[in-house]
PDB file of N, CA and C in Angstrom:
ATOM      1  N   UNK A   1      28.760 -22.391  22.067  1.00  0.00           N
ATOM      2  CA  UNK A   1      30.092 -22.478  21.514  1.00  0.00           C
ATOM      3  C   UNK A   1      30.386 -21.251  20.656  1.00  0.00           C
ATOM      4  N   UNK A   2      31.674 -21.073  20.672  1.00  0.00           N
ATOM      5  CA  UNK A   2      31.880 -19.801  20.207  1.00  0.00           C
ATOM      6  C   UNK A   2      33.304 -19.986  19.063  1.00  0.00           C
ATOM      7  N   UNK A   3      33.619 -19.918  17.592  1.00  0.00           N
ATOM      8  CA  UNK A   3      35.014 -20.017  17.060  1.00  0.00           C
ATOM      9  C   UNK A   3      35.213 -18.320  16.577  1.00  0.00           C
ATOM     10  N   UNK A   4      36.608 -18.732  16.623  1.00  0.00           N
ATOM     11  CA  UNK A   4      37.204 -17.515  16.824  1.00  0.00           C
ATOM     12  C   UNK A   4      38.439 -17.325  16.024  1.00  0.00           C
ATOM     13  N   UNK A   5      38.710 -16.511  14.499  1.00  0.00           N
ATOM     14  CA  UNK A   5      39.781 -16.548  14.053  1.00  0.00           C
ATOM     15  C   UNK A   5      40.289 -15.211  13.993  1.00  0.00           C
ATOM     16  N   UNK A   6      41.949 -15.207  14.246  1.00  0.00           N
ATOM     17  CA  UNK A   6      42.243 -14.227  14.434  1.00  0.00           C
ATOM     18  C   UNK A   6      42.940 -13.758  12.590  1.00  0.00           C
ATOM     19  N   UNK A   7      43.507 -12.814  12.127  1.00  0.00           N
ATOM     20  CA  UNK A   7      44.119 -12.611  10.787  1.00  0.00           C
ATOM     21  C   UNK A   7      44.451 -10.818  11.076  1.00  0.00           C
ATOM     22  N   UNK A   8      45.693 -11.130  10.235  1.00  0.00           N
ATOM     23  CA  UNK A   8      45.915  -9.597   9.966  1.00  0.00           C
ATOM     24  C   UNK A   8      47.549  -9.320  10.678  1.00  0.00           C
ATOM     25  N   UNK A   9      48.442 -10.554  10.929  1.00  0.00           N
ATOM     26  CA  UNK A   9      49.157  -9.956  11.828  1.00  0.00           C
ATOM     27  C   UNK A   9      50.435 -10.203  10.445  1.00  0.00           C
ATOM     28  N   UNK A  10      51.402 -10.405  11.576  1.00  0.00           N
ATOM     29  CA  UNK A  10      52.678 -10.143  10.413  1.00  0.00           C
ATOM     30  C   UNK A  10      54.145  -9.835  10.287  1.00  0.00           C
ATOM     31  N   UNK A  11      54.860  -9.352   9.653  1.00  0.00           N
ATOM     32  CA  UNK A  11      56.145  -8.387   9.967  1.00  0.00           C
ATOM     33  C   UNK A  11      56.033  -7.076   9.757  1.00  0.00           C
ATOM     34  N   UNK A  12      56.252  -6.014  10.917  1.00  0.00           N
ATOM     35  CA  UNK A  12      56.485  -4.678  10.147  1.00  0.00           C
ATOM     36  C   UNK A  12      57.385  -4.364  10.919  1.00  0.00           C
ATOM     37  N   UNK A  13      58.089  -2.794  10.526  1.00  0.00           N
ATOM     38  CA  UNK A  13      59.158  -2.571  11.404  1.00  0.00           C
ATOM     39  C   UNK A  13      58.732  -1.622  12.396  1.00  0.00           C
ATOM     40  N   UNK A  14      59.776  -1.175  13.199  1.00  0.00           N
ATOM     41  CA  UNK A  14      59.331  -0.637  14.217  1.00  0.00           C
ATOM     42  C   UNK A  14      58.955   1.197  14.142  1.00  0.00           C
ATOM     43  N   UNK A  15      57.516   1.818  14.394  1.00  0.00           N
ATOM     44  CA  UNK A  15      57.183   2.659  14.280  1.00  0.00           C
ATOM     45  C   UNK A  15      55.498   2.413  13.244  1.00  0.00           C
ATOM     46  N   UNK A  16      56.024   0.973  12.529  1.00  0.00           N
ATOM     47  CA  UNK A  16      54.393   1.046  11.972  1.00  0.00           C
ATOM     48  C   UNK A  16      52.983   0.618  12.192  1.00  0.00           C
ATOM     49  N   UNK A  17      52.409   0.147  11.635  1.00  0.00           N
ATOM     50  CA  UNK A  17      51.087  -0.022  12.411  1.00  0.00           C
ATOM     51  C   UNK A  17      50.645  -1.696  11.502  1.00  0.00           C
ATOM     52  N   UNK A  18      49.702  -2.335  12.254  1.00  0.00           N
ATOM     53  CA  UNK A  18      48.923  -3.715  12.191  1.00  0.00           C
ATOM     54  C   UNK A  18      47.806  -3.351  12.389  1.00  0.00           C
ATOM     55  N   UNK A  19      46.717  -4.172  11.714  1.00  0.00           N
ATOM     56  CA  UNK A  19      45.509  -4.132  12.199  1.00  0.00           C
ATOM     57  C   UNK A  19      44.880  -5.599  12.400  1.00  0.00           C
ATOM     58  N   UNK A  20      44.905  -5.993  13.553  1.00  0.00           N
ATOM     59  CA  UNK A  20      43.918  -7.492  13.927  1.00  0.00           C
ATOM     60  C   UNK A  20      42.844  -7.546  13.517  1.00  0.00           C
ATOM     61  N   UNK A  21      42.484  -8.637  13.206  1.00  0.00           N
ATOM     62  CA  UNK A  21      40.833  -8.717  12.725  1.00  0.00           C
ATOM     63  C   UNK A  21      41.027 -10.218  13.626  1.00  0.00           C
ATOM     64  N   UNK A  22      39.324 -10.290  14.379  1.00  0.00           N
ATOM     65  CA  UNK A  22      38.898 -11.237  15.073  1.00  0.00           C
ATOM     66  C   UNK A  22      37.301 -11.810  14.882  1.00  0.00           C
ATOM     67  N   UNK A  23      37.287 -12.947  13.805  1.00  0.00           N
ATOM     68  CA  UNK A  23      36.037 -13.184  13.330  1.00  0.00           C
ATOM     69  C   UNK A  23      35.847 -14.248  14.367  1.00  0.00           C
ATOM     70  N   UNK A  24      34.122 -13.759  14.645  1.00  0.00           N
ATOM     71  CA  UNK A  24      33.739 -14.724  15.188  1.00  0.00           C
ATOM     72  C   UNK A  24      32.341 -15.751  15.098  1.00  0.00           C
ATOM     73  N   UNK A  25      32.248 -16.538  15.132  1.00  0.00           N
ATOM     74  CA  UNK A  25      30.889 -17.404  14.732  1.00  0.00           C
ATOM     75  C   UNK A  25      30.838 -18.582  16.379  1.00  0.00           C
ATOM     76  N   UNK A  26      28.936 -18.645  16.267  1.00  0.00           N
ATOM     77  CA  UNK A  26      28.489 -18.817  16.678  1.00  0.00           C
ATOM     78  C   UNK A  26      28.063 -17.520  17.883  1.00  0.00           C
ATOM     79  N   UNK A  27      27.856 -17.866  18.974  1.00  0.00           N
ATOM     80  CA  UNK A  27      27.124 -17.382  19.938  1.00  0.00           C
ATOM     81  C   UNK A  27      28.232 -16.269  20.314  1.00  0.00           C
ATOM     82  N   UNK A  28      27.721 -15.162  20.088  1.00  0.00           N
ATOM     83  CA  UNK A  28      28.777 -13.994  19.860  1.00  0.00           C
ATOM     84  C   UNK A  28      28.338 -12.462  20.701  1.00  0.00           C
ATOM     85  N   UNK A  29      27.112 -12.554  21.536  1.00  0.00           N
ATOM     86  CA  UNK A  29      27.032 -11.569  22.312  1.00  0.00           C
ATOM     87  C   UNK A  29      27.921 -10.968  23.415  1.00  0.00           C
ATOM     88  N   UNK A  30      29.119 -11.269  23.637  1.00  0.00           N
ATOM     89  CA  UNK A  30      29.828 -11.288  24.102  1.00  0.00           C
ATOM     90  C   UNK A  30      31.139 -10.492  24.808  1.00  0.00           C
ATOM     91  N   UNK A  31      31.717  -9.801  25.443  1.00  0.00           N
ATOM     92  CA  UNK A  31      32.830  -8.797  25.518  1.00  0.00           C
ATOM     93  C   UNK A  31      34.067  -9.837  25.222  1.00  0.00           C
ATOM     94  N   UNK A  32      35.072  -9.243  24.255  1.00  0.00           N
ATOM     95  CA  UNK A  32      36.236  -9.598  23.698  1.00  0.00           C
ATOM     96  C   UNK A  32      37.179  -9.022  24.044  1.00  0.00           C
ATOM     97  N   UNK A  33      38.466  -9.633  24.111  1.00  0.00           N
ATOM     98  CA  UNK A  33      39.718  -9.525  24.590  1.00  0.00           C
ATOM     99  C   UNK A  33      40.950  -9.589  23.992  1.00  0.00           C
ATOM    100  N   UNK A  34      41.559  -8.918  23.536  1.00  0.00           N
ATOM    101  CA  UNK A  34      42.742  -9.262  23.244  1.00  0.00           C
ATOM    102  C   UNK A  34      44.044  -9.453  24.485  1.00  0.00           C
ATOM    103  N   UNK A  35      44.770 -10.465  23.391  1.00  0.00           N
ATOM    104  CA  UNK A  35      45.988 -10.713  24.246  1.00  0.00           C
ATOM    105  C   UNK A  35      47.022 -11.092  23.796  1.00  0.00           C
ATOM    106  N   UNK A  36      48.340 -10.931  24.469  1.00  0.00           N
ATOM    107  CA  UNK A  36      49.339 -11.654  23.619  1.00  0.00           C
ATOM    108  C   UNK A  36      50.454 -12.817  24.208  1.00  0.00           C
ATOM    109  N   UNK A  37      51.257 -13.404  23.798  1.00  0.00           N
ATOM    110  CA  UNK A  37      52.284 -14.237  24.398  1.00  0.00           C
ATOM    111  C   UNK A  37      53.798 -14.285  23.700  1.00  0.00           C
ATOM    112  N   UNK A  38      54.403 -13.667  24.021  1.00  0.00           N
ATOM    113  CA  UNK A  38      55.986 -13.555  23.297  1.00  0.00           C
ATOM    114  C   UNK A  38      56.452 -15.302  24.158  1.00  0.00           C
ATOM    115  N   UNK A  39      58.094 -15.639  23.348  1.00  0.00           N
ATOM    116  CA  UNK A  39      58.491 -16.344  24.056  1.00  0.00           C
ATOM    117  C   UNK A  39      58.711 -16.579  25.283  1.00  0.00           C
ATOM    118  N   UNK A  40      59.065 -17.335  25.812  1.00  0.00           N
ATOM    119  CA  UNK A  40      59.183 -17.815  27.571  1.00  0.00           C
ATOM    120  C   UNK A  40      58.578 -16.887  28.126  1.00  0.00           C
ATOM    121  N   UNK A  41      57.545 -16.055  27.782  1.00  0.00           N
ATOM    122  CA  UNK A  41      56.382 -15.116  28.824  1.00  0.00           C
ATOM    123  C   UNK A  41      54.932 -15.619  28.850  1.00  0.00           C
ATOM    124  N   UNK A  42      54.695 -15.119  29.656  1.00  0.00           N
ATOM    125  CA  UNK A  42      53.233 -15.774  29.955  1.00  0.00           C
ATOM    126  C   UNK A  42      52.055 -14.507  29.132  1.00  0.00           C
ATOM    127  N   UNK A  43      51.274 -15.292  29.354  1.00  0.00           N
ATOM    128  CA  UNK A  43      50.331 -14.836  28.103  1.00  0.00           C
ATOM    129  C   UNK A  43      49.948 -13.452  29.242  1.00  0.00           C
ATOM    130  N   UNK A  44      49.234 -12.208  28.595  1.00  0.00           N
ATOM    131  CA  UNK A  44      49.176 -11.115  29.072  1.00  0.00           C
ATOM    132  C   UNK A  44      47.688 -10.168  27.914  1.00  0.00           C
ATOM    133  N   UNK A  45      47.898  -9.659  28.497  1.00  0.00           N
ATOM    134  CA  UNK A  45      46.132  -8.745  28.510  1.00  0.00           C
ATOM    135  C   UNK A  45      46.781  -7.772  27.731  1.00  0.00           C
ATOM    136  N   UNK A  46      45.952  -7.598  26.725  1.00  0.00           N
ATOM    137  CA  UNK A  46      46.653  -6.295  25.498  1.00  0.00           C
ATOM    138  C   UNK A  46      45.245  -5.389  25.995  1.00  0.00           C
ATOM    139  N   UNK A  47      44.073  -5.901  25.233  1.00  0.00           N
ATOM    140  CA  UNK A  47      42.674  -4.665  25.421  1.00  0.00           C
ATOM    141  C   UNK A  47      41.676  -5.220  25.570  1.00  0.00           C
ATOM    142  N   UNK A  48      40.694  -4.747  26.262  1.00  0.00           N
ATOM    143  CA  UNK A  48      39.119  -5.707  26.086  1.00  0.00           C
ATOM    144  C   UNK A  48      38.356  -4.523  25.639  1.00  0.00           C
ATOM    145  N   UNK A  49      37.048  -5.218  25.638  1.00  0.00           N
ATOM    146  CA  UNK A  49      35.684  -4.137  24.948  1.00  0.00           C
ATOM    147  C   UNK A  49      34.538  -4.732  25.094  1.00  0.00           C
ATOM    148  N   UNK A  50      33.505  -4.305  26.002  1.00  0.00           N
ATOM    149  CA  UNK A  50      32.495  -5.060  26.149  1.00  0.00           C
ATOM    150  C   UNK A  50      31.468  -5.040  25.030  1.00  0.00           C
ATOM    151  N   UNK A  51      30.409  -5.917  25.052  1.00  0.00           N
ATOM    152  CA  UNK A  51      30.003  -6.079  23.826  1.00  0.00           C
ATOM    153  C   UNK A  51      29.304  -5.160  22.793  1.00  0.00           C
ATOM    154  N   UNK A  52      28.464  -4.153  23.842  1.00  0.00           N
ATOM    155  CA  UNK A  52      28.454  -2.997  23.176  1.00  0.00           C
ATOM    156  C   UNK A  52      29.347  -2.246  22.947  1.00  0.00           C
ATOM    157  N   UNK A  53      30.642  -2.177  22.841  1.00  0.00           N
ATOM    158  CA  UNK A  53      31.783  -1.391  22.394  1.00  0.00           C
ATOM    159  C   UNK A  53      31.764  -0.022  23.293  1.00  0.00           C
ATOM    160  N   UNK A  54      30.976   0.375  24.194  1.00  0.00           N
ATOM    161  CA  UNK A  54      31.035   1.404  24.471  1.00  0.00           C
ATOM    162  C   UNK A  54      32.137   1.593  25.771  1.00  0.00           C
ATOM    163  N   UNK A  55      32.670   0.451  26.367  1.00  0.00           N
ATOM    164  CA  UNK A  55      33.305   0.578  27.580  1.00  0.00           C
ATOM    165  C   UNK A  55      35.190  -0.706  26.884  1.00  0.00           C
ATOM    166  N   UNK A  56      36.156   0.297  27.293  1.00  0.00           N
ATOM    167  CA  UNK A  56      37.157  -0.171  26.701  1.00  0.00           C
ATOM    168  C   UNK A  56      37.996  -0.393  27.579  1.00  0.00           C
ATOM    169  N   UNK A  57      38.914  -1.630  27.801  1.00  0.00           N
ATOM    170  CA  UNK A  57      40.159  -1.715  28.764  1.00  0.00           C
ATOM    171  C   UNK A  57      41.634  -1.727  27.963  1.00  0.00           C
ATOM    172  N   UNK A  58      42.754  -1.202  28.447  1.00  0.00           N
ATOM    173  CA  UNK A  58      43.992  -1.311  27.514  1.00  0.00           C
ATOM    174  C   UNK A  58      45.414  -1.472  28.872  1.00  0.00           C
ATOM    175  N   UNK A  59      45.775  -1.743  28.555  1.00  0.00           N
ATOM    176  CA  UNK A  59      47.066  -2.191  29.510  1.00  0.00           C
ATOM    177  C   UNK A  59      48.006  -1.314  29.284  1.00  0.00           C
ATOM    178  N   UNK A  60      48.638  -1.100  30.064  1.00  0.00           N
ATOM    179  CA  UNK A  60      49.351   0.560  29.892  1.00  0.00           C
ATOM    180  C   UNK A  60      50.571   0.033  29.029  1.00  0.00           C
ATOM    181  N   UNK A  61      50.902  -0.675  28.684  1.00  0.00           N
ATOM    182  CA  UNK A  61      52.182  -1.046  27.776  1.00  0.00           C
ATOM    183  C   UNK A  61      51.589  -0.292  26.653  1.00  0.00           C
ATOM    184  N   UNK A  62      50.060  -0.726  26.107  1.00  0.00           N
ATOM    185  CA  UNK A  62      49.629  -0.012  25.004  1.00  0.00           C
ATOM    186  C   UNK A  62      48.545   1.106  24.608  1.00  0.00           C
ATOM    187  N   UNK A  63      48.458   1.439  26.011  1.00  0.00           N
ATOM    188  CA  UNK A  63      47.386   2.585  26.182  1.00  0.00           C
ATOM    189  C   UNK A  63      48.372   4.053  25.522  1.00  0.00           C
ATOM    190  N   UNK A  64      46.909   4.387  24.614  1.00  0.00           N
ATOM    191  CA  UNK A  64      47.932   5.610  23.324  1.00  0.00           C
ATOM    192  C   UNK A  64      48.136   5.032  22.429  1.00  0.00           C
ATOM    193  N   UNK A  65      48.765   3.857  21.906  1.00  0.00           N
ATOM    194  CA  UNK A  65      49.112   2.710  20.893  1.00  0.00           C
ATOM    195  C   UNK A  65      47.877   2.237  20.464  1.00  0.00           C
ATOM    196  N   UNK A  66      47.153   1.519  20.848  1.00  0.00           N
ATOM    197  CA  UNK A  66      46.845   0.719  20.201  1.00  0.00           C
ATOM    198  C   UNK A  66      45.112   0.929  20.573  1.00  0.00           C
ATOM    199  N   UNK A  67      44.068   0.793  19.476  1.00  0.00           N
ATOM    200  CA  UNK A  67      42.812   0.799  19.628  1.00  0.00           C
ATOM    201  C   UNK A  67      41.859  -0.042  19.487  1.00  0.00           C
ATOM    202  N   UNK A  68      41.014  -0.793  20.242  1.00  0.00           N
ATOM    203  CA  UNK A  68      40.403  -1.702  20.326  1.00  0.00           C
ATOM    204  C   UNK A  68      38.772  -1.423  19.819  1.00  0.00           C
ATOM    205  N   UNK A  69      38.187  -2.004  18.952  1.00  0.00           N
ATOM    206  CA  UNK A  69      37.232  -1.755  18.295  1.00  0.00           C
ATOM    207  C   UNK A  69      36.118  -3.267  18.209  1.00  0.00           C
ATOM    208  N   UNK A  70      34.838  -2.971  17.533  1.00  0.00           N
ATOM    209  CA  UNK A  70      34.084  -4.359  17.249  1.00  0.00           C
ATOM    210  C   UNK A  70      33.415  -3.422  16.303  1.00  0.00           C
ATOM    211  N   UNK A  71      32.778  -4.518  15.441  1.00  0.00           N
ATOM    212  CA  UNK A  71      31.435  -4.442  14.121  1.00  0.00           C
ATOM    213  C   UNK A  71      30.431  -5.495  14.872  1.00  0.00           C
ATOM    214  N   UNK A  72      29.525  -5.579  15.877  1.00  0.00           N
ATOM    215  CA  UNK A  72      28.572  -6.670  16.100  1.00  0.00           C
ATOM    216  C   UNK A  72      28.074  -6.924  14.537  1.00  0.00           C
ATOM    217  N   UNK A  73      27.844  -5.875  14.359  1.00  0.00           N
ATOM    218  CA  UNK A  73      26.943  -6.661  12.426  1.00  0.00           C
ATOM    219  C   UNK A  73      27.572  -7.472  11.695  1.00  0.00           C
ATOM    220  N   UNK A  74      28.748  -7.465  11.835  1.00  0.00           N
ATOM    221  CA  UNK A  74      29.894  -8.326  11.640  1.00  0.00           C
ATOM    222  C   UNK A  74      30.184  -9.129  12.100  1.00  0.00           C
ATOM    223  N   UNK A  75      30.180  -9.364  13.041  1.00  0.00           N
ATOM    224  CA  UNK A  75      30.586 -10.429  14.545  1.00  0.00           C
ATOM    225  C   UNK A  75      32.179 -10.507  14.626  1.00  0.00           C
ATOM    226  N   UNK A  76      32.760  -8.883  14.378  1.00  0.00           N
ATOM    227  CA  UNK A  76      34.312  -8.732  14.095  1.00  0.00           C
ATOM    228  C   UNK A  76      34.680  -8.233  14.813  1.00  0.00           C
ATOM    229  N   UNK A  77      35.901  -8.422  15.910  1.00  0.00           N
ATOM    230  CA  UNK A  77      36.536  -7.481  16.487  1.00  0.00           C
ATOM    231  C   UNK A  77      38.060  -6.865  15.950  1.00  0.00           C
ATOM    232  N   UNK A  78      38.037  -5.982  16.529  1.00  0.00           N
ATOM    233  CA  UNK A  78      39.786  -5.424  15.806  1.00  0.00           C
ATOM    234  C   UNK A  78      40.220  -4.995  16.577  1.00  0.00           C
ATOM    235  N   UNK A  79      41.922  -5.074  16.338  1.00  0.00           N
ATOM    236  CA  UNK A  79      42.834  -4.233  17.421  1.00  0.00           C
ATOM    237  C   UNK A  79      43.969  -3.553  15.769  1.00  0.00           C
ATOM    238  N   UNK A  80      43.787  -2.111  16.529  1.00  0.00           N
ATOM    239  CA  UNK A  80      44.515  -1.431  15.556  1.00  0.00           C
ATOM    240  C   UNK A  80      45.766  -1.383  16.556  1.00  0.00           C
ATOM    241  N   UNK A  81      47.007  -1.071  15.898  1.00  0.00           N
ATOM    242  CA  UNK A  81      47.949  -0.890  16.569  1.00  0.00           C
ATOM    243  C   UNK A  81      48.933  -0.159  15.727  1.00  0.00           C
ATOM    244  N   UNK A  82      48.853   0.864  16.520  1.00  0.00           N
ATOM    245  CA  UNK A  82      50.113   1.972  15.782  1.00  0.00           C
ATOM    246  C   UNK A  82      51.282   2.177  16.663  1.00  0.00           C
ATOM    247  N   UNK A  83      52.550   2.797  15.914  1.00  0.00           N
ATOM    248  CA  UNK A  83      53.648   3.236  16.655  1.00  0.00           C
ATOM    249  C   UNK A  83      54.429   2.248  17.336  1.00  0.00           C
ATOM    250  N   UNK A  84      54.137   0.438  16.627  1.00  0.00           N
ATOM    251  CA  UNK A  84      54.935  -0.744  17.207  1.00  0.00           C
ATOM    252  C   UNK A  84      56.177  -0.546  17.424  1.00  0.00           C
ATOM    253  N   UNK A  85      56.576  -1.227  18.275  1.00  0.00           N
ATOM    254  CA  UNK A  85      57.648  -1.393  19.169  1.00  0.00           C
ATOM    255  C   UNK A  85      58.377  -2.792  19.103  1.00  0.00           C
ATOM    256  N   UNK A  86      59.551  -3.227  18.951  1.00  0.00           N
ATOM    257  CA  UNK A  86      60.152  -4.495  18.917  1.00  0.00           C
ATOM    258  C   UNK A  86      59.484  -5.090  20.077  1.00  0.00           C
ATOM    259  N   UNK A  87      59.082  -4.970  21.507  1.00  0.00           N
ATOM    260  CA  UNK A  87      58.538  -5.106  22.554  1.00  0.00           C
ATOM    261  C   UNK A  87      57.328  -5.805  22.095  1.00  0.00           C
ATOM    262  N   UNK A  88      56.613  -5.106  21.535  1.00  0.00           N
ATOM    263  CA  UNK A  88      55.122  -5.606  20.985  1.00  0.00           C
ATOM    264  C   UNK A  88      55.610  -7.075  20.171  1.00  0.00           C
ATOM    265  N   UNK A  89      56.232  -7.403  20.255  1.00  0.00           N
ATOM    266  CA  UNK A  89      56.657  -8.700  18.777  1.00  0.00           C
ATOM    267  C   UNK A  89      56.009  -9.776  20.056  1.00  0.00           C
ATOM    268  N   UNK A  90      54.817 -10.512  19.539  1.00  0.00           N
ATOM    269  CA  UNK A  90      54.389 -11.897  20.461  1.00  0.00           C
ATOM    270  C   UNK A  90      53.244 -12.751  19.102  1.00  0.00           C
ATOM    271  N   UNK A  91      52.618 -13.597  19.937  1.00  0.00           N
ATOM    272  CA  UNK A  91      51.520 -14.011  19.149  1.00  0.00           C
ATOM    273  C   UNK A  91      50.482 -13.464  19.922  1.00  0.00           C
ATOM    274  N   UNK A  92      49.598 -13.130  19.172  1.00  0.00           N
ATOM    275  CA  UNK A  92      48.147 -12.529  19.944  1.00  0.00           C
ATOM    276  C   UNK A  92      46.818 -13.203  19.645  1.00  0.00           C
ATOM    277  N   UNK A  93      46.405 -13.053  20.650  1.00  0.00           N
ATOM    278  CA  UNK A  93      45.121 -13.960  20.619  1.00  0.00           C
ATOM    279  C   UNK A  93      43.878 -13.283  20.971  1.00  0.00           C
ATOM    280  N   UNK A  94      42.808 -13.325  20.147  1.00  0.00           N
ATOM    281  CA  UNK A  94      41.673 -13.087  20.781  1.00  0.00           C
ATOM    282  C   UNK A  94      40.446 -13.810  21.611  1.00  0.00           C
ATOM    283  N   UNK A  95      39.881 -13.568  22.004  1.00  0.00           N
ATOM    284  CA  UNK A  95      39.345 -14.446  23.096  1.00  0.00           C
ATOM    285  C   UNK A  95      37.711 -13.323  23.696  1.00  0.00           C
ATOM    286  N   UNK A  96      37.201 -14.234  23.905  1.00  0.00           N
ATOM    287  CA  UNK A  96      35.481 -13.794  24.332  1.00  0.00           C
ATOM    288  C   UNK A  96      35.122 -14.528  25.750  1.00  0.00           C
ATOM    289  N   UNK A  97      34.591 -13.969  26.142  1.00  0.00           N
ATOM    290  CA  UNK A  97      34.277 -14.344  27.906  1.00  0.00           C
ATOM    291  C   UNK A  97      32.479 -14.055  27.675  1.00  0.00           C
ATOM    292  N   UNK A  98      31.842 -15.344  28.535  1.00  0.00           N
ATOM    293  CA  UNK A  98      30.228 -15.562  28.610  1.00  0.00           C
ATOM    294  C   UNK A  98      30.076 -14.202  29.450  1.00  0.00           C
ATOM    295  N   UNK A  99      30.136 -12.615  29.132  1.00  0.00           N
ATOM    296  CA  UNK A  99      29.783 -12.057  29.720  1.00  0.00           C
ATOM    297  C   UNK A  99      29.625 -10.862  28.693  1.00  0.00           C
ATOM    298  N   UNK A 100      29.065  -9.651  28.869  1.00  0.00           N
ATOM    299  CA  UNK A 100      28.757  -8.447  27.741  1.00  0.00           C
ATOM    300  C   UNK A 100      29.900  -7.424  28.804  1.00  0.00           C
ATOM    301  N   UNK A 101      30.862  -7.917  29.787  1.00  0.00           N
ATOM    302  CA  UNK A 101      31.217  -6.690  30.146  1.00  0.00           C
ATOM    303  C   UNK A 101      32.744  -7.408  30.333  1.00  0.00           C
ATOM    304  N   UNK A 102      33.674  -6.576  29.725  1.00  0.00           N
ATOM    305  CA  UNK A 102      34.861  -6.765  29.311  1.00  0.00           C
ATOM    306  C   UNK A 102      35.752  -7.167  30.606  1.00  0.00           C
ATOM    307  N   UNK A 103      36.969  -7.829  30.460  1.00  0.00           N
ATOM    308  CA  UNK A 103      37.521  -8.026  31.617  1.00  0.00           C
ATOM    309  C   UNK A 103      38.852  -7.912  31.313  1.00  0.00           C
ATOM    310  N   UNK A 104      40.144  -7.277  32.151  1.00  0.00           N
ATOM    311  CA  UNK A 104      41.539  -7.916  31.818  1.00  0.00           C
ATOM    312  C   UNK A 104      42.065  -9.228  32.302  1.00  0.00           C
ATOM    313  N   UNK A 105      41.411 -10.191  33.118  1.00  0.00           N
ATOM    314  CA  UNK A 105      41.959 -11.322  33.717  1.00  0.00           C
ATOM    315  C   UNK A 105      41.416 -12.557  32.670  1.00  0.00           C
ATOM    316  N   UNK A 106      42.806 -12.963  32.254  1.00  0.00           N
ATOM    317  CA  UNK A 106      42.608 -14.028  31.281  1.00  0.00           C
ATOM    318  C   UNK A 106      41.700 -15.193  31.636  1.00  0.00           C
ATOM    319  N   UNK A 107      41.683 -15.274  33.149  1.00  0.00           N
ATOM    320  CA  UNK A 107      40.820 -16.603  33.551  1.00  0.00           C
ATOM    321  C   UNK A 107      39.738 -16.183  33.040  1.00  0.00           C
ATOM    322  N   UNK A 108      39.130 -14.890  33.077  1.00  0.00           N
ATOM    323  CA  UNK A 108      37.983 -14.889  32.720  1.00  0.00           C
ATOM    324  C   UNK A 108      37.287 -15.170  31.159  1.00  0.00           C
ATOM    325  N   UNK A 109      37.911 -15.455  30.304  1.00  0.00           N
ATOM    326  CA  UNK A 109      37.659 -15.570  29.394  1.00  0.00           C
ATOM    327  C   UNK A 109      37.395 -17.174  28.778  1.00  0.00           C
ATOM    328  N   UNK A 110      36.569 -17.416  27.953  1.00  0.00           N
ATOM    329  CA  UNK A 110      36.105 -18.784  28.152  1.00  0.00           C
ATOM    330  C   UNK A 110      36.308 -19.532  26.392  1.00  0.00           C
ATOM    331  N   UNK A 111      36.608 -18.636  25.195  1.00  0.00           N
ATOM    332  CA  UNK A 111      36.873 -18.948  24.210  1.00  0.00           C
ATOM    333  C   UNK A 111      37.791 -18.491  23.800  1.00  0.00           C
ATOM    334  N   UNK A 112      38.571 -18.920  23.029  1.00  0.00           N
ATOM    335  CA  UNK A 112      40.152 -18.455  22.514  1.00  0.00           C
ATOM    336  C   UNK A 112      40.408 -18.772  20.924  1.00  0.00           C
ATOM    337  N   UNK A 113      41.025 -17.521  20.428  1.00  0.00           N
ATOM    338  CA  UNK A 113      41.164 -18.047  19.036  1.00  0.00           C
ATOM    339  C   UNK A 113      42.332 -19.069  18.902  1.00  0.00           C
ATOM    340  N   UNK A 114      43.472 -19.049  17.569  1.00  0.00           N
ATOM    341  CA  UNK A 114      44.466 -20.077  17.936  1.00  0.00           C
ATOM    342  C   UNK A 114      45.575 -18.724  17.370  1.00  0.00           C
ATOM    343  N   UNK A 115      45.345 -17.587  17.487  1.00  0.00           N
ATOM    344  CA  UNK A 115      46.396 -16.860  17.264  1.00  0.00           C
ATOM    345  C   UNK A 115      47.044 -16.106  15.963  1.00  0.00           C
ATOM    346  N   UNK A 116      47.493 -15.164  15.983  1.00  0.00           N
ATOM    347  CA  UNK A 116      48.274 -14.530  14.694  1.00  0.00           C
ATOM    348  C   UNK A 116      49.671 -13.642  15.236  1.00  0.00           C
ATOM    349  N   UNK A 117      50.501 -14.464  14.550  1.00  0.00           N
ATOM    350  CA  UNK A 117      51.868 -13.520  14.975  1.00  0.00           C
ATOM    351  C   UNK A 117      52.336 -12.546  14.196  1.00  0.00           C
ATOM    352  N   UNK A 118      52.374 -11.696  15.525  1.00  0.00           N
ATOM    353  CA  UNK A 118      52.869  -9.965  15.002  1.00  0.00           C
ATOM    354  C   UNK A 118      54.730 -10.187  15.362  1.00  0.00           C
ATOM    355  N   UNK A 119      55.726  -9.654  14.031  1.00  0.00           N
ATOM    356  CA  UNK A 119      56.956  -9.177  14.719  1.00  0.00           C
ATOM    357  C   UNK A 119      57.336  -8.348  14.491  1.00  0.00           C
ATOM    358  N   UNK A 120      58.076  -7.666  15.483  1.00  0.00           N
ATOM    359  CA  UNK A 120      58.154  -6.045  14.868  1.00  0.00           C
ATOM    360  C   UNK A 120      59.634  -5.700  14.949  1.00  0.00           C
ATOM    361  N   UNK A 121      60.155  -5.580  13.906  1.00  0.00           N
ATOM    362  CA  UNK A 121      61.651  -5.461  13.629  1.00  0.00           C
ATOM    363  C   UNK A 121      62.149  -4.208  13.800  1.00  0.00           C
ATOM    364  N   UNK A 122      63.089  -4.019  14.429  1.00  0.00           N
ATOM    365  CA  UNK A 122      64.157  -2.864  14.729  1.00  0.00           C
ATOM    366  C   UNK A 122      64.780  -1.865  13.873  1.00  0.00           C
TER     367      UNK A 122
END
């Protein structure tokens, strides 16, 4: 079992930056995922990072934007995000998949936090 809290999100306006934090406890060897869900859209793939941090995925909405990071000593992941966009305004979620190698397909992922909403004003 794996819990998973996300923190750090918020209001800013458009052009500034957020930083996600994704704590996690229990069984945490894991590649992590971020993601997000605005209204009436379906949930969608922001960045992954496998567990050694050395291999990174980003979805071109935010590839350049936004940087996906971990502390294993920590059992923390982060998503920095600069240069927001009203576009970017959803709830985001992080999420860990029983695997050390990162994925963008949400099925694959097997733990989920319960979210932190980012909005990003005009």
């Amino acid at each position: 079992q794996v819990q998973l809290v996300e923190s750090g999100g918020g209001l800013v306006q458009a052009g500034g930056s957020l930083r996600l934090s994704c704590a996690a406890a229990g069984r945490t060897a894991y590649a992590m995922g971020w993601f997000r869900q605005a209204p009436g859209k379906e949930r969608e793939f922001v960045a992954g990072i496998s567990w050694s941090g050395s291999t990174t995925y980003y979805a071109d909405s935010v590839k350049g934007r936004f940087t996906i990071s971990r502390d294993n000593a920590k059992n923390t992941g982060y998503l920095q995000m600069n240069s927001l966009k009203p576009e970017d305004t959803a709830n985001y979620y992080c999420a860990v998949r029983t695997s050390r190698f990162a994925s963008g397909r949400l099925s694959e992922y097997d733990y989920w936090g319960q979210g932190t909403q980012v909005t990003v004003s005009s």
